[in-house]
C-alpha atoms as a PDB file:
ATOM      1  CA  UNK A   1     214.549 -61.899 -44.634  1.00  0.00           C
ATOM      2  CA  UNK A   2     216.648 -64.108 -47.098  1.00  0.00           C
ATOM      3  CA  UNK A   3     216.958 -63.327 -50.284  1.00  0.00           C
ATOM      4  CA  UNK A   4     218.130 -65.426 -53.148  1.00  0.00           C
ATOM      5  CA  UNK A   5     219.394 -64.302 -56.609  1.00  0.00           C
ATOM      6  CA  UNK A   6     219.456 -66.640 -59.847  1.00  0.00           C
ATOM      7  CA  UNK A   7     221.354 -66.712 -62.603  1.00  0.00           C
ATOM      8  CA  UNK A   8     221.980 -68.898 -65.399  1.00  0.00           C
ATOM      9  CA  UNK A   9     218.997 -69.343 -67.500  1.00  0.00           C
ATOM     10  CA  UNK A  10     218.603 -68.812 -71.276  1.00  0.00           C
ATOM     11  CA  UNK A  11     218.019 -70.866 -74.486  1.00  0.00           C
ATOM     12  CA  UNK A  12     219.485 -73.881 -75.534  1.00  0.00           C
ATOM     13  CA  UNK A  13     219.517 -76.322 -78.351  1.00  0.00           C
ATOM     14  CA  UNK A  14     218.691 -79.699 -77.382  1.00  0.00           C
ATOM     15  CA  UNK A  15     221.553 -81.988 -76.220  1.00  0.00           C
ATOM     16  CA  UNK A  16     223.269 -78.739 -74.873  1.00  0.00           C
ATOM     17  CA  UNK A  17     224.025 -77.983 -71.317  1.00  0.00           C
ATOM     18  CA  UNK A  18     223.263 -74.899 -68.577  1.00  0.00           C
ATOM     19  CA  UNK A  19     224.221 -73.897 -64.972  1.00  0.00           C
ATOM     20  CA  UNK A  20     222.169 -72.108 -62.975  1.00  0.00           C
ATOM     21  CA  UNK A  21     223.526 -70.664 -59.592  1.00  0.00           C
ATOM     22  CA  UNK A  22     221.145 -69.388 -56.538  1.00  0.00           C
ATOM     23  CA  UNK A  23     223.021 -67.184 -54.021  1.00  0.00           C
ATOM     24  CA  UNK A  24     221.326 -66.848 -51.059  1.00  0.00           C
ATOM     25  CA  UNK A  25     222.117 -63.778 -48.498  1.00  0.00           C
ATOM     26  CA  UNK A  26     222.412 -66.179 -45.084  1.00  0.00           C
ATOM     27  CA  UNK A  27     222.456 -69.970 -44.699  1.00  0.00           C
ATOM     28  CA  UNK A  28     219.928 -72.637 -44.617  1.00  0.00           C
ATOM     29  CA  UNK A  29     219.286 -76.084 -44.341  1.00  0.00           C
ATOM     30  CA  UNK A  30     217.922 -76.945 -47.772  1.00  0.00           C
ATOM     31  CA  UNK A  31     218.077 -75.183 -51.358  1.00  0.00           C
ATOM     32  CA  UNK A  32     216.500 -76.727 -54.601  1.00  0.00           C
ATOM     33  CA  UNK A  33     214.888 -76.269 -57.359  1.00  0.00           C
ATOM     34  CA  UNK A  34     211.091 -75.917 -58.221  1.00  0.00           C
ATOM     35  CA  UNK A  35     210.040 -76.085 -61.943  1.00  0.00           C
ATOM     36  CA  UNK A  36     206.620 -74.504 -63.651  1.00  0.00           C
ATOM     37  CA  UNK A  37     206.161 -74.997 -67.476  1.00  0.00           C
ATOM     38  CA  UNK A  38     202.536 -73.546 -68.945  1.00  0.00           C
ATOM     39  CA  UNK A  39     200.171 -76.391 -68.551  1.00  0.00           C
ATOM     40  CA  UNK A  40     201.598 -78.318 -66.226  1.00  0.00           C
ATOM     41  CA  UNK A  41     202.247 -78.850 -62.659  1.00  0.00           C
ATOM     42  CA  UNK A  42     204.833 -76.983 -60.241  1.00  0.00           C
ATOM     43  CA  UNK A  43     207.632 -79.927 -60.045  1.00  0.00           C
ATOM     44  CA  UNK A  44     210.431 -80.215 -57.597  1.00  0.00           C
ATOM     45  CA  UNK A  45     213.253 -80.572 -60.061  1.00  0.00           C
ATOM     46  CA  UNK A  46     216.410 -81.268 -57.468  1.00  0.00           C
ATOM     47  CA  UNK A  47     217.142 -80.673 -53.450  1.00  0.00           C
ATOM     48  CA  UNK A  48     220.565 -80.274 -51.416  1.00  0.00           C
ATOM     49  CA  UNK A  49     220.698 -79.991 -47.694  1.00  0.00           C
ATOM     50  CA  UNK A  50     223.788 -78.457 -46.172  1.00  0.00           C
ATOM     51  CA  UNK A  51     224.999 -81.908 -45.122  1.00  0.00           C
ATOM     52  CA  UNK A  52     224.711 -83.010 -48.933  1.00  0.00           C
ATOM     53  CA  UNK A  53     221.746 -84.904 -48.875  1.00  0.00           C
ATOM     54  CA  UNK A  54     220.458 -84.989 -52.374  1.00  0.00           C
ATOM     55  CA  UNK A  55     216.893 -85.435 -54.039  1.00  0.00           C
ATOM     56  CA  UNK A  56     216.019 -85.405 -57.778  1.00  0.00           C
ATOM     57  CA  UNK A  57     212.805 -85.685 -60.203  1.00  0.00           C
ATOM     58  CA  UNK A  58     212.973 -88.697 -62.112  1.00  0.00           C
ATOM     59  CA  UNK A  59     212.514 -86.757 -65.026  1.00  0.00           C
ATOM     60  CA  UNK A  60     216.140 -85.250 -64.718  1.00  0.00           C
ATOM     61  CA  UNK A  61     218.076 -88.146 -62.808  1.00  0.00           C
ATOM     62  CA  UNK A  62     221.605 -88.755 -65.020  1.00  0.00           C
ATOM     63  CA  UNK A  63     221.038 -85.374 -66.696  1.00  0.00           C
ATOM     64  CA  UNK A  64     220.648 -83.118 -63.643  1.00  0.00           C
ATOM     65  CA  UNK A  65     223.534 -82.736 -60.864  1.00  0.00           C
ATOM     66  CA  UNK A  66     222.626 -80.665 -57.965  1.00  0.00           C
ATOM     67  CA  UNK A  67     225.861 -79.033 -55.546  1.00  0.00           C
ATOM     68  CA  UNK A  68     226.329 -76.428 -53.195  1.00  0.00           C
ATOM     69  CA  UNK A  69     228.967 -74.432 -51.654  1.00  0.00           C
ATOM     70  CA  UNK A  70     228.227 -73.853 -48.104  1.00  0.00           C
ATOM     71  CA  UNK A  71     230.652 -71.217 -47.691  1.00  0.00           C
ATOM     72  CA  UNK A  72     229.150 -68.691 -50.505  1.00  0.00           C
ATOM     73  CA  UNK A  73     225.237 -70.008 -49.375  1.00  0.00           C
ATOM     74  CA  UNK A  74     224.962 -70.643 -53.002  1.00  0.00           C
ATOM     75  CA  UNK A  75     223.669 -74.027 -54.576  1.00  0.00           C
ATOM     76  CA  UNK A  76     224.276 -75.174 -58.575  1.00  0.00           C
ATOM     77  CA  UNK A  77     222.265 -77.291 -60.746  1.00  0.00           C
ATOM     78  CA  UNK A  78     224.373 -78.263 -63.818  1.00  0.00           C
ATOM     79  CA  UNK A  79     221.797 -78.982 -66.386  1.00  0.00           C
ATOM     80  CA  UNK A  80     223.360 -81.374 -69.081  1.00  0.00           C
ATOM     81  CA  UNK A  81     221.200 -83.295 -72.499  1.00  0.00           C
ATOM     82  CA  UNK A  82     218.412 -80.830 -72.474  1.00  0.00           C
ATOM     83  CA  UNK A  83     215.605 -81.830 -73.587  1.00  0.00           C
ATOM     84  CA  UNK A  84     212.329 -79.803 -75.132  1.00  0.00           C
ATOM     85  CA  UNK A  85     210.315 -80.948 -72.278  1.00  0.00           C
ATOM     86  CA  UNK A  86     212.741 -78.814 -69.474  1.00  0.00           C
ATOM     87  CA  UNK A  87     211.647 -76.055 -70.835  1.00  0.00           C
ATOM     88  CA  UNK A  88     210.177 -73.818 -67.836  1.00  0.00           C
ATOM     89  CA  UNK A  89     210.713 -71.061 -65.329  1.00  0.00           C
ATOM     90  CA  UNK A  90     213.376 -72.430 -63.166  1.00  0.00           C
ATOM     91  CA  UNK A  91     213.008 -71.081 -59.442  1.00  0.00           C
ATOM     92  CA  UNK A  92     215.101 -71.571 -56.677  1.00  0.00           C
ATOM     93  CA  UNK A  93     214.674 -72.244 -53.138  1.00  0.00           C
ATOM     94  CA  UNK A  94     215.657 -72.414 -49.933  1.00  0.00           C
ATOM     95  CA  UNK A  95     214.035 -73.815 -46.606  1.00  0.00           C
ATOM     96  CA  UNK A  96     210.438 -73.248 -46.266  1.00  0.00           C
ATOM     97  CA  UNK A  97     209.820 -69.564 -46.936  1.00  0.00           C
ATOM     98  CA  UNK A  98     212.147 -68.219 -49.524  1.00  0.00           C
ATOM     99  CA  UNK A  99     212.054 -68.242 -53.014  1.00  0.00           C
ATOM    100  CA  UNK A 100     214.158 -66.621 -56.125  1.00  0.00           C
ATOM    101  CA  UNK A 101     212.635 -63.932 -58.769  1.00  0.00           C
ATOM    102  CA  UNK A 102     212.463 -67.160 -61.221  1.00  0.00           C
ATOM    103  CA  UNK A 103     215.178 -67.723 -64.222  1.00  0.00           C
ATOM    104  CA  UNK A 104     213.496 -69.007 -68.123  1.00  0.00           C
ATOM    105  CA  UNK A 105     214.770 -72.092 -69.266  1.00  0.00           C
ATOM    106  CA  UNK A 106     213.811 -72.972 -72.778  1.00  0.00           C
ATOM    107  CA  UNK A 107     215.144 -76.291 -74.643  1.00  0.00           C
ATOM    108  CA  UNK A 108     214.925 -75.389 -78.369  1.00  0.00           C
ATOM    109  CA  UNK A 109     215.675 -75.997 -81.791  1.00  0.00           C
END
């Protein structure tokens, strides 16, 4: 079993920046980011693959950079001009099966 720990949420004013990091105990393929804000739809926010392959939400393309260090099993998503509407629980991911406790993101004044 794989298990992947977040870190990095919290509040922000708009404009500002976060990080989040997901460590994940063993390798795989491909690590992301899923979104969920109340009232609206789970969203795949960004996607790495181990060879560096890289996927965003057009919501967050030229705000969002997604990176990973291969060594440490452990992806990034620098989060820069925040805006109201990223506010949501943040959870990471990696493959098809495994899944991170969730961090709270919230974009406010």
């Amino acid at each position: 079993q794989v298990q992947l720990t977040e870190s990095g949420g919290g509040l922000v004013q708009p404009g500002g920046s976060l990080r989040l990091s997901c460590a994940a105990s063993g390798s795989i393929f491909r690590m992301g980011w899923y979104r969920q804000a109340p009232g609206k739809q789970r969203e795949l926010v960004a996607s790495i693959t181990s060879g560096g392959t890289l996927n965003y939400a057009d919501s967050v393309k030229g705000r969002f950079i997604i990176s990973r260090d291969n060594a440490k099993n452990t992806v990034y998503l620098q989060m820069n001009s925040l805006k109201p509407e990223d506010t949501a629980v943040y959870y990471c991911y990696a493959g098809q099966t495994y899944w991170g406790q969730g961090t709270q993101v919230t974009v406010s004044s």
